[in-house]
PDB file of N, CA and C in Angstrom:
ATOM      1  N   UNK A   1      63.803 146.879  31.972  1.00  0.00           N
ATOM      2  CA  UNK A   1      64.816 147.151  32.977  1.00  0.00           C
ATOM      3  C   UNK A   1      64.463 146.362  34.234  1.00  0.00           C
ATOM      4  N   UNK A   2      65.275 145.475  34.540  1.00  0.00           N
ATOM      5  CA  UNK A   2      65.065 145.312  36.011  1.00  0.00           C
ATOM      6  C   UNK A   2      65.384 145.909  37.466  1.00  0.00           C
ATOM      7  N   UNK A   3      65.359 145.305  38.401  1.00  0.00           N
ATOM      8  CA  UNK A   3      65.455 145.555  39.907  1.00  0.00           C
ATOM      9  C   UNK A   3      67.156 146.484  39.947  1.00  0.00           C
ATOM     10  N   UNK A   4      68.334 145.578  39.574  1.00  0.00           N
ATOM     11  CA  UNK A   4      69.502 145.774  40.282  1.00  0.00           C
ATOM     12  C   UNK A   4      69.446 147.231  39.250  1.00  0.00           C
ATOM     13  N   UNK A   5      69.501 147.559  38.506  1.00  0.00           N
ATOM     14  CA  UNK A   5      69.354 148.205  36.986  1.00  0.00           C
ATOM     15  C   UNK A   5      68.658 149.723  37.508  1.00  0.00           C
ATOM     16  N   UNK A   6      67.845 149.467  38.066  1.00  0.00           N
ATOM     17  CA  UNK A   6      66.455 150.516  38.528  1.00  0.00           C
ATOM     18  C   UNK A   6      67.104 151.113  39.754  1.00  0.00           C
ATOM     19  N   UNK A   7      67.855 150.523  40.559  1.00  0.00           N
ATOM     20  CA  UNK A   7      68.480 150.835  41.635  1.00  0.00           C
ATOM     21  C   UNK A   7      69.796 151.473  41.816  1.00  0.00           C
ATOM     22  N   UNK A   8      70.480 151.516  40.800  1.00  0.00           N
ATOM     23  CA  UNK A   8      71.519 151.737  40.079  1.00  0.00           C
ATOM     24  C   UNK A   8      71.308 152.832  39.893  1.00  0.00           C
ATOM     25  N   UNK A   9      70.241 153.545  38.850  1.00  0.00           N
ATOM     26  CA  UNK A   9      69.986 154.438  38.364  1.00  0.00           C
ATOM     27  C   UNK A   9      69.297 155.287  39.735  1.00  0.00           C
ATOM     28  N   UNK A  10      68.854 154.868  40.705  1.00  0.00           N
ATOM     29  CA  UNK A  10      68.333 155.698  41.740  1.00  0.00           C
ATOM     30  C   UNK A  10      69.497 155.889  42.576  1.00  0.00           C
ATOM     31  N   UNK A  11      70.463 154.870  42.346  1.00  0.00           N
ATOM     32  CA  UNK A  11      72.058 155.995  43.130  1.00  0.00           C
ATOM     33  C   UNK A  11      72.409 157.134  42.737  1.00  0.00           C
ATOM     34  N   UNK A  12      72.228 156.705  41.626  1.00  0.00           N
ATOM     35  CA  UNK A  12      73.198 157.917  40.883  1.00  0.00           C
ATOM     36  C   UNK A  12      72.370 158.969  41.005  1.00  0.00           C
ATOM     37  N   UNK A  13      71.255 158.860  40.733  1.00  0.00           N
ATOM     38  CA  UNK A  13      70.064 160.439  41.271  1.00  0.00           C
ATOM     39  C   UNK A  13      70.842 161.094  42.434  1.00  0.00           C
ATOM     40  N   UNK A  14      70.812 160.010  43.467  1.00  0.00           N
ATOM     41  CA  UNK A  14      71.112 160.463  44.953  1.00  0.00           C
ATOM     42  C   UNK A  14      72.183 161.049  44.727  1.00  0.00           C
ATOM     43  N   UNK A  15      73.547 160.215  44.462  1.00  0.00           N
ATOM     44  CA  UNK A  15      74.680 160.763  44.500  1.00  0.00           C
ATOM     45  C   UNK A  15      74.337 161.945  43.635  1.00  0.00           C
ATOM     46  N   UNK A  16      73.518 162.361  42.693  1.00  0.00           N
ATOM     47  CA  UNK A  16      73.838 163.732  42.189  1.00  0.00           C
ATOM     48  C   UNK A  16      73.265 165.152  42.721  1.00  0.00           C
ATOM     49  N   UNK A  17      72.023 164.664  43.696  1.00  0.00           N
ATOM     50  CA  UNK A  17      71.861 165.662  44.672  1.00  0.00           C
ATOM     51  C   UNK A  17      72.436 165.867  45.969  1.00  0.00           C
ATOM     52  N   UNK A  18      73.289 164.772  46.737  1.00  0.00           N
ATOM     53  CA  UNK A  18      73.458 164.378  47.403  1.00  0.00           C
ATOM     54  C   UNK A  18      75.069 165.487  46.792  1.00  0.00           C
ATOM     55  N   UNK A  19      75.878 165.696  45.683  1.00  0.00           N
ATOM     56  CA  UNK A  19      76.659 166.343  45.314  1.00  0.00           C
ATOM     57  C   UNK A  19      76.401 167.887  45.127  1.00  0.00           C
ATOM     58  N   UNK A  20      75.077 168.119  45.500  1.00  0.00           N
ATOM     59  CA  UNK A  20      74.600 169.431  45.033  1.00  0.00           C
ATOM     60  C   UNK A  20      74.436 170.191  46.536  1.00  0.00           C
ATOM     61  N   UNK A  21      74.588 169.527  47.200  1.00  0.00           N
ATOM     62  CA  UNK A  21      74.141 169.893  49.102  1.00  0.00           C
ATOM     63  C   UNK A  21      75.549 170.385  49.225  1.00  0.00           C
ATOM     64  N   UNK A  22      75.527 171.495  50.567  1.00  0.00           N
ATOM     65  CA  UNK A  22      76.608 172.087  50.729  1.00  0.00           C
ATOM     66  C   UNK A  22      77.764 171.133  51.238  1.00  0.00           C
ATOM     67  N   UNK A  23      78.977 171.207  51.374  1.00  0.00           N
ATOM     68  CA  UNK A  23      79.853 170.525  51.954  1.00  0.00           C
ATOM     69  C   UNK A  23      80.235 169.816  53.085  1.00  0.00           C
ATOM     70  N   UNK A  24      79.291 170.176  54.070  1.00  0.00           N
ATOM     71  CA  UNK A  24      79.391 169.718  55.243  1.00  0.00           C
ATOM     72  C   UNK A  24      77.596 169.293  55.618  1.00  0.00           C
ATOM     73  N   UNK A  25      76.906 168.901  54.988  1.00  0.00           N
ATOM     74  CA  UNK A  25      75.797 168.314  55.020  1.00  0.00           C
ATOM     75  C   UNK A  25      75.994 166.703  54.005  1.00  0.00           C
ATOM     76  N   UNK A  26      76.971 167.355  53.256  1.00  0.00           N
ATOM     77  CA  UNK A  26      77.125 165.399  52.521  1.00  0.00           C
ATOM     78  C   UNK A  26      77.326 164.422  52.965  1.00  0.00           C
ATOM     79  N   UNK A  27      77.987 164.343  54.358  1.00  0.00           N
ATOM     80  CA  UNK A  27      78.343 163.275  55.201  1.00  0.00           C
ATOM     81  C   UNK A  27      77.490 162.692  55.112  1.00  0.00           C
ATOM     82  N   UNK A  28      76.292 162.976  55.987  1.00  0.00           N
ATOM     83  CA  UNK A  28      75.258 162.150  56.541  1.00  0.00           C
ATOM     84  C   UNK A  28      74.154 161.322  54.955  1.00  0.00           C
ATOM     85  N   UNK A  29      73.979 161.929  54.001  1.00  0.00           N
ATOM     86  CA  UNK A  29      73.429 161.425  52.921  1.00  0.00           C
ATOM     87  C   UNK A  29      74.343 159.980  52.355  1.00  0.00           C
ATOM     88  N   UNK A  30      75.982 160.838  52.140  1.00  0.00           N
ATOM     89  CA  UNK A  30      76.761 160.102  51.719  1.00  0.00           C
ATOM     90  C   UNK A  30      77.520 159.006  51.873  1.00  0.00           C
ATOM     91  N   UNK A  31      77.262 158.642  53.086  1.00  0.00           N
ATOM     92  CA  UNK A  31      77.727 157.474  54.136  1.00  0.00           C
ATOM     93  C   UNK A  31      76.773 156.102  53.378  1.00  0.00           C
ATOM     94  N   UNK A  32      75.853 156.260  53.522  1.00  0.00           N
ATOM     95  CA  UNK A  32      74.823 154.887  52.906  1.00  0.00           C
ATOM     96  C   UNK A  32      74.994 154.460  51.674  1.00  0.00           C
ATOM     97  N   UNK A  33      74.995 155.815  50.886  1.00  0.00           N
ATOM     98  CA  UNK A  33      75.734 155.932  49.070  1.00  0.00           C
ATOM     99  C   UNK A  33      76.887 155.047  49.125  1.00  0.00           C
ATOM    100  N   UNK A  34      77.693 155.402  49.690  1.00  0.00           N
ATOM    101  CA  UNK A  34      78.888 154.338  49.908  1.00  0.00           C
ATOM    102  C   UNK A  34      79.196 153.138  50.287  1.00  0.00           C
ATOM    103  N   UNK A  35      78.395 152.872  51.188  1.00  0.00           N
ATOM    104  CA  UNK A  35      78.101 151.537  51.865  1.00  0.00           C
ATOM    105  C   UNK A  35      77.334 150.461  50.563  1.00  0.00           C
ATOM    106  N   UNK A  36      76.351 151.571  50.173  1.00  0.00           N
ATOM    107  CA  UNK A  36      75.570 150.972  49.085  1.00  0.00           C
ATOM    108  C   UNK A  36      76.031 150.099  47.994  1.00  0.00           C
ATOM    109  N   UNK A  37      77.084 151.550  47.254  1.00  0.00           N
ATOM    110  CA  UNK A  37      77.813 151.069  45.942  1.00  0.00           C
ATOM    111  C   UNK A  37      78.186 149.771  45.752  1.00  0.00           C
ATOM    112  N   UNK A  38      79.144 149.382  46.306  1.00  0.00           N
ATOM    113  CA  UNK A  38      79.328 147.897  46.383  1.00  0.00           C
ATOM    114  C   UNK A  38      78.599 146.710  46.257  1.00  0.00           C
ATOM    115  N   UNK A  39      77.653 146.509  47.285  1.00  0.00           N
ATOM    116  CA  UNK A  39      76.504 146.171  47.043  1.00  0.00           C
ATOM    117  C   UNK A  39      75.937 146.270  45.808  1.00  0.00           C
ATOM    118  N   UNK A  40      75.201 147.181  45.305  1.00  0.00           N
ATOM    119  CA  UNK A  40      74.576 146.986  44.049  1.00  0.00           C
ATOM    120  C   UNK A  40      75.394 146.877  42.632  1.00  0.00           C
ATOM    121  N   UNK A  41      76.922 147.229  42.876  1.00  0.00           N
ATOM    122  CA  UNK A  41      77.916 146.821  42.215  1.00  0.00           C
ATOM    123  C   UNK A  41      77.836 145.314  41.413  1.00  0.00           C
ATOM    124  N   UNK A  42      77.900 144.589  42.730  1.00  0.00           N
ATOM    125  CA  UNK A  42      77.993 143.101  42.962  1.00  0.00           C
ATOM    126  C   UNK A  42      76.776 142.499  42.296  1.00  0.00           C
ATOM    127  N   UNK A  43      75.630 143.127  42.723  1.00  0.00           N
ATOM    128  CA  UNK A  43      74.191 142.636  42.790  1.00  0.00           C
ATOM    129  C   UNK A  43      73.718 142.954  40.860  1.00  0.00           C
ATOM    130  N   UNK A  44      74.161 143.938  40.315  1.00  0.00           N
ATOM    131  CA  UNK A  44      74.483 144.739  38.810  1.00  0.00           C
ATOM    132  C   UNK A  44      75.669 143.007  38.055  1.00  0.00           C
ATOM    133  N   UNK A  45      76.335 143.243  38.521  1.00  0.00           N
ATOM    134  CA  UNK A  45      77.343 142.129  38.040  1.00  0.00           C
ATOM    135  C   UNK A  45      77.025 140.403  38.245  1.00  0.00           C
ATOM    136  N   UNK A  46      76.104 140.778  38.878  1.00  0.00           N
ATOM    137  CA  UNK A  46      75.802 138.976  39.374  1.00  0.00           C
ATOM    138  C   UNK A  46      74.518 139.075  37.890  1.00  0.00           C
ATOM    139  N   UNK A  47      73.679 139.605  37.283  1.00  0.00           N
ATOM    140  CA  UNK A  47      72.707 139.443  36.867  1.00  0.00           C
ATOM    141  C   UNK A  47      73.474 139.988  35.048  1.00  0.00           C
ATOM    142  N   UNK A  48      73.974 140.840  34.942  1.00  0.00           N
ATOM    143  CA  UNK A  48      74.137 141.440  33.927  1.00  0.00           C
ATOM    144  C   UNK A  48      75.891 141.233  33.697  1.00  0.00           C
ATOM    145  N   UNK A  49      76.919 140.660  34.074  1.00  0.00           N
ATOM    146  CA  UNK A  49      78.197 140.993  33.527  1.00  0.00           C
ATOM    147  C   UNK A  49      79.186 141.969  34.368  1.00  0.00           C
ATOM    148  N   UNK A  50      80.356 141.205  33.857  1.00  0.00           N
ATOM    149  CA  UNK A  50      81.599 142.148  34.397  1.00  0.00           C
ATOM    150  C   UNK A  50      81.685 143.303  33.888  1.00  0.00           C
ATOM    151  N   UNK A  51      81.269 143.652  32.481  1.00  0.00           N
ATOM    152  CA  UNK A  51      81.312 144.895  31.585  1.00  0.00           C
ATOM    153  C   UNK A  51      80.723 145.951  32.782  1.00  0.00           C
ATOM    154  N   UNK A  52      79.491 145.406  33.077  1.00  0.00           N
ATOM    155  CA  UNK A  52      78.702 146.333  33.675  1.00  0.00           C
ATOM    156  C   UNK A  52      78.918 147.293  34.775  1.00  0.00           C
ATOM    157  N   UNK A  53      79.969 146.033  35.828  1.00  0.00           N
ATOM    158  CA  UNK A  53      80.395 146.144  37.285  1.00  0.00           C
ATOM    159  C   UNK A  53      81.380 147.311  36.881  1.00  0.00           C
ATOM    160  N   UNK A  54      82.181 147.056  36.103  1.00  0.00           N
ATOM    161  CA  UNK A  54      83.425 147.678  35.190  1.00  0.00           C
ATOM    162  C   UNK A  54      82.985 149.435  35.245  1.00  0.00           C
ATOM    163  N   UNK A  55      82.334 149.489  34.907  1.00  0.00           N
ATOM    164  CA  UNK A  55      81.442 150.894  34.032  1.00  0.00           C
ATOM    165  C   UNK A  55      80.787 151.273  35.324  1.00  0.00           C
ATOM    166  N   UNK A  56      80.481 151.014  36.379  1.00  0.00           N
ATOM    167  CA  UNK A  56      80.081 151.127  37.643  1.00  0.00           C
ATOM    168  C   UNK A  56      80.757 151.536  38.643  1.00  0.00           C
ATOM    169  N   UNK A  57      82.245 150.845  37.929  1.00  0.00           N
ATOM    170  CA  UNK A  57      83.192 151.101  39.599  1.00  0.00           C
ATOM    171  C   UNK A  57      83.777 152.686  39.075  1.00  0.00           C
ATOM    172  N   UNK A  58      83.610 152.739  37.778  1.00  0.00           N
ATOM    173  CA  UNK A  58      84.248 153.810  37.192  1.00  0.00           C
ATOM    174  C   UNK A  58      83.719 155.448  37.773  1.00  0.00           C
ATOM    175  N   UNK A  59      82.518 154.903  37.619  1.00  0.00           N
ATOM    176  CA  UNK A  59      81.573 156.272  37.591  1.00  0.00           C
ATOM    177  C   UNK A  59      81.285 156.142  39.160  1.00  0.00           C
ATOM    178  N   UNK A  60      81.342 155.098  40.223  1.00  0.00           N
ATOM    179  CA  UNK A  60      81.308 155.277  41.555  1.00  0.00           C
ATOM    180  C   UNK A  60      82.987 155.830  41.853  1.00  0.00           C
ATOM    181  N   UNK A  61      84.006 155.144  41.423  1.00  0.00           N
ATOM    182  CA  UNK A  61      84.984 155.958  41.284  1.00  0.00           C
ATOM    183  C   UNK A  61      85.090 157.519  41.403  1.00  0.00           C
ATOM    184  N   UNK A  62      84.641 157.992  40.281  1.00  0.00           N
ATOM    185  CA  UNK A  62      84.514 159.239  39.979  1.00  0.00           C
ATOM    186  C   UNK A  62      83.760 160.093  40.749  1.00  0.00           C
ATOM    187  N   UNK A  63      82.708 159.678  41.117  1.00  0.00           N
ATOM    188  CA  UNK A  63      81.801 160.429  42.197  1.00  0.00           C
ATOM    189  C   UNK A  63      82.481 160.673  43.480  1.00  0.00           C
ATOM    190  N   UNK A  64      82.957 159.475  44.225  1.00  0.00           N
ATOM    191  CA  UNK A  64      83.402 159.565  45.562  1.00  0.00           C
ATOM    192  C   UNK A  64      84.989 159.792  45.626  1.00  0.00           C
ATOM    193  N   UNK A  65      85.488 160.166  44.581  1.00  0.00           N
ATOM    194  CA  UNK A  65      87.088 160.175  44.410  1.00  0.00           C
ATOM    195  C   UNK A  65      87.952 160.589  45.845  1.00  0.00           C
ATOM    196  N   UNK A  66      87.042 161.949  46.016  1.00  0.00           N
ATOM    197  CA  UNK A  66      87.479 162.610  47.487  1.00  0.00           C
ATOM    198  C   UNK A  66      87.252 161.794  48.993  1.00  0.00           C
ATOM    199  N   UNK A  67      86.340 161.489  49.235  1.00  0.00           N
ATOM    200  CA  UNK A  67      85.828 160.827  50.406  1.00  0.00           C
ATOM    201  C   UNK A  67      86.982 159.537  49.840  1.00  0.00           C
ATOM    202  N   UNK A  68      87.062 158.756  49.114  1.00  0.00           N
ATOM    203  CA  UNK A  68      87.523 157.690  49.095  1.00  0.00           C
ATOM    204  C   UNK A  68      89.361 157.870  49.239  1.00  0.00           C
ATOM    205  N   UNK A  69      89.663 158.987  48.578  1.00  0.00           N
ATOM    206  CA  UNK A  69      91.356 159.228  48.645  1.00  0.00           C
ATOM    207  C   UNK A  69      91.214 159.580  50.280  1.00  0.00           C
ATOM    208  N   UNK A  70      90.295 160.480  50.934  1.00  0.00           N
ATOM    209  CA  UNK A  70      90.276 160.460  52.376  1.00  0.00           C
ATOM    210  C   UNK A  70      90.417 159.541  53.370  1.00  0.00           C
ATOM    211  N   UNK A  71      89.653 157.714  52.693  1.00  0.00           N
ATOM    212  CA  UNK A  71      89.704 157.015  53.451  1.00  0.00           C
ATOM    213  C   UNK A  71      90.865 156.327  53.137  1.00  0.00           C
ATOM    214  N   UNK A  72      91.515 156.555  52.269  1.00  0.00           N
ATOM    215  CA  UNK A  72      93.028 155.252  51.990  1.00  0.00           C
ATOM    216  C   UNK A  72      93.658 155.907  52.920  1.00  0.00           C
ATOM    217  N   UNK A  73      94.189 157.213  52.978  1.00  0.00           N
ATOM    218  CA  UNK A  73      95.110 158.286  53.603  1.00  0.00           C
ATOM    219  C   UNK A  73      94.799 158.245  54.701  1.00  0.00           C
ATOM    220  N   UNK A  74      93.705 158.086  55.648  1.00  0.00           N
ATOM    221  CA  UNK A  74      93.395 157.636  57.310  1.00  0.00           C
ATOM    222  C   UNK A  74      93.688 156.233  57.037  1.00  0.00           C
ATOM    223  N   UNK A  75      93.396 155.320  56.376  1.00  0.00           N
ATOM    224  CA  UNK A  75      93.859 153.484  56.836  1.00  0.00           C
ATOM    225  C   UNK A  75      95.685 153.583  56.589  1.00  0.00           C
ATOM    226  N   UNK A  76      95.706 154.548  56.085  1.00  0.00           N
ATOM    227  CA  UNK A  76      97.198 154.377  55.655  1.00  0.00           C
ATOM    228  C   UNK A  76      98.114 155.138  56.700  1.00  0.00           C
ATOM    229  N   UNK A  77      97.505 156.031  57.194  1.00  0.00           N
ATOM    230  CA  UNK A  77      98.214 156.867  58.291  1.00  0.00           C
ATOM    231  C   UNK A  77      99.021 157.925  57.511  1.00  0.00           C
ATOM    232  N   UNK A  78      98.478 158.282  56.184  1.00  0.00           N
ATOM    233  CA  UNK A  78      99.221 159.248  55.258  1.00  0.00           C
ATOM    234  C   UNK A  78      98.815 160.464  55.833  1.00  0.00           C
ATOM    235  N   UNK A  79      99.371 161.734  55.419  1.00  0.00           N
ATOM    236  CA  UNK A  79      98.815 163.303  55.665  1.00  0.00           C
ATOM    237  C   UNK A  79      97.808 163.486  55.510  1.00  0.00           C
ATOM    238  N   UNK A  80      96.680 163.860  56.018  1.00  0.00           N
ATOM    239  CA  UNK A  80      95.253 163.923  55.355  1.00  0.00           C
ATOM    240  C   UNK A  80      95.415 165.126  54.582  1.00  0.00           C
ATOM    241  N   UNK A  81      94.468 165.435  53.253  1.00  0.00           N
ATOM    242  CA  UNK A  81      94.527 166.647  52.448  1.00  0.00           C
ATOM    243  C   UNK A  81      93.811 167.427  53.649  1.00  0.00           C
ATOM    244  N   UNK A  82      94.222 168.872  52.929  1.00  0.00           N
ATOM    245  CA  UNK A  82      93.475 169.816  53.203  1.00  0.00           C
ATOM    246  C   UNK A  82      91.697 169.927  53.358  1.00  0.00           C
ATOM    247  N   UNK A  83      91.489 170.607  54.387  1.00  0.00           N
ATOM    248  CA  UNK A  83      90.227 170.307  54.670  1.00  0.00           C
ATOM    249  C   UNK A  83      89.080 171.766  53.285  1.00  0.00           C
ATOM    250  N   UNK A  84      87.799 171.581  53.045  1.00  0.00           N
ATOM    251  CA  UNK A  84      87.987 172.327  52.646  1.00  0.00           C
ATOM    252  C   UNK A  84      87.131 173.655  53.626  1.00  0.00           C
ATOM    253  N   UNK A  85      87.001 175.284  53.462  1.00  0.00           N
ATOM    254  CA  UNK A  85      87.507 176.240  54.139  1.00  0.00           C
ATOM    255  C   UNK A  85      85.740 175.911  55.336  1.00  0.00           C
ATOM    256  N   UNK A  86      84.886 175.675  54.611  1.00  0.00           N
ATOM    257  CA  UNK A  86      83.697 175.289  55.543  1.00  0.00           C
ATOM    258  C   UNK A  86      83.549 173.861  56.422  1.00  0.00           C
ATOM    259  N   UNK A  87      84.221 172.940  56.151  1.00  0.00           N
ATOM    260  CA  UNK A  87      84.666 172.047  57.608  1.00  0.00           C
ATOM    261  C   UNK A  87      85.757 172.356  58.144  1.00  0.00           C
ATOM    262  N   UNK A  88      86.264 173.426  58.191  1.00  0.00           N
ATOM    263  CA  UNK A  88      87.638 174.008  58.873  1.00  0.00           C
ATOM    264  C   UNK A  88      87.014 174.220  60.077  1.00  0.00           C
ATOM    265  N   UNK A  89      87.742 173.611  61.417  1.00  0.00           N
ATOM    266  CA  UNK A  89      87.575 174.096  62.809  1.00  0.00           C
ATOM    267  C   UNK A  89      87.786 175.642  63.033  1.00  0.00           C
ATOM    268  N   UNK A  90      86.566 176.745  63.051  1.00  0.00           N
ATOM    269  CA  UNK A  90      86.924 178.074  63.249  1.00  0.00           C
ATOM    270  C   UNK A  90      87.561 178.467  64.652  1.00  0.00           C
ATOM    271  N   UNK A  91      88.587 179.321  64.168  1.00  0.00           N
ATOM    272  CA  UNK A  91      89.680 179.802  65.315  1.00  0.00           C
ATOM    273  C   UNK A  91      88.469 180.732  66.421  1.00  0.00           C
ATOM    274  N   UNK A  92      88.852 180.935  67.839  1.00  0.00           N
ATOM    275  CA  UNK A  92      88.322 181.766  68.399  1.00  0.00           C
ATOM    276  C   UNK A  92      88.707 183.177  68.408  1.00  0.00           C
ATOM    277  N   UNK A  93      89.280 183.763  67.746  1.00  0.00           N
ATOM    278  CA  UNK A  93      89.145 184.914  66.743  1.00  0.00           C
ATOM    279  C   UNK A  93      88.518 185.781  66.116  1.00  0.00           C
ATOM    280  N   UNK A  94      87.986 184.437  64.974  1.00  0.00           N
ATOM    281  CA  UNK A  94      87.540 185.066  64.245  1.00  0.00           C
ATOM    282  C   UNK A  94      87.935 184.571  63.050  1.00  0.00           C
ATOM    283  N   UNK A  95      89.191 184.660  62.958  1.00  0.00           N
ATOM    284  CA  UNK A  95      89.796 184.500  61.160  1.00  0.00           C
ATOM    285  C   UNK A  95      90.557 182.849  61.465  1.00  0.00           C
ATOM    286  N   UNK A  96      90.134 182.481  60.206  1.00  0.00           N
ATOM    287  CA  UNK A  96      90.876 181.070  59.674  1.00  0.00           C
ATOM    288  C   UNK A  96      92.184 180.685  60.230  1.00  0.00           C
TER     289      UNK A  96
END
């Protein structure tokens, strides 16, 4: 196994604990994960094949589905989804 290969496989670790942290602590892990993907996307595909990049974008796909439909819908100026109930701005109240 090489470098791009080895690194690859240490995303996906991340992204899977990095999926296991509560909801409003993923930001800060998940920001670099993202930045990353691409990168080693490219860096996976420059050494090993399009198959590879292919099978990569899929499963980075799949991981970040949410954060990523979040970011088309802000560049797009669409409705943003629903937040979910623990990054909800709490009312001074009390209740949701």
């Amino acid at each position: 196994m090489n470098t791009p290969l080895i690194l690859g496989a240490i995303w996906v670790v991340l992204g899977a604990i990095t999926a296991m942290m509560p909801m409003r602590l993923q930001r800060y892990p998940g920001i670099p994960l993202l930045i990353a993907a691409p990168i080693l996307l490219i860096w996976i595909g420059s050494v090993h094949g399009w198959l590879w990049v292919a099978i990569g974008t899929f499963a980075f796909l799949s991981m970040f589905r949410r954060p990523l439909n979040y970011l088309i819908r802000w560049a797009l100026r669409l409705p943003l989804p629903d937040q979910p109930p623990e990054l909800r701005p709490k009312s001074p109240g009390g209740t949701p």
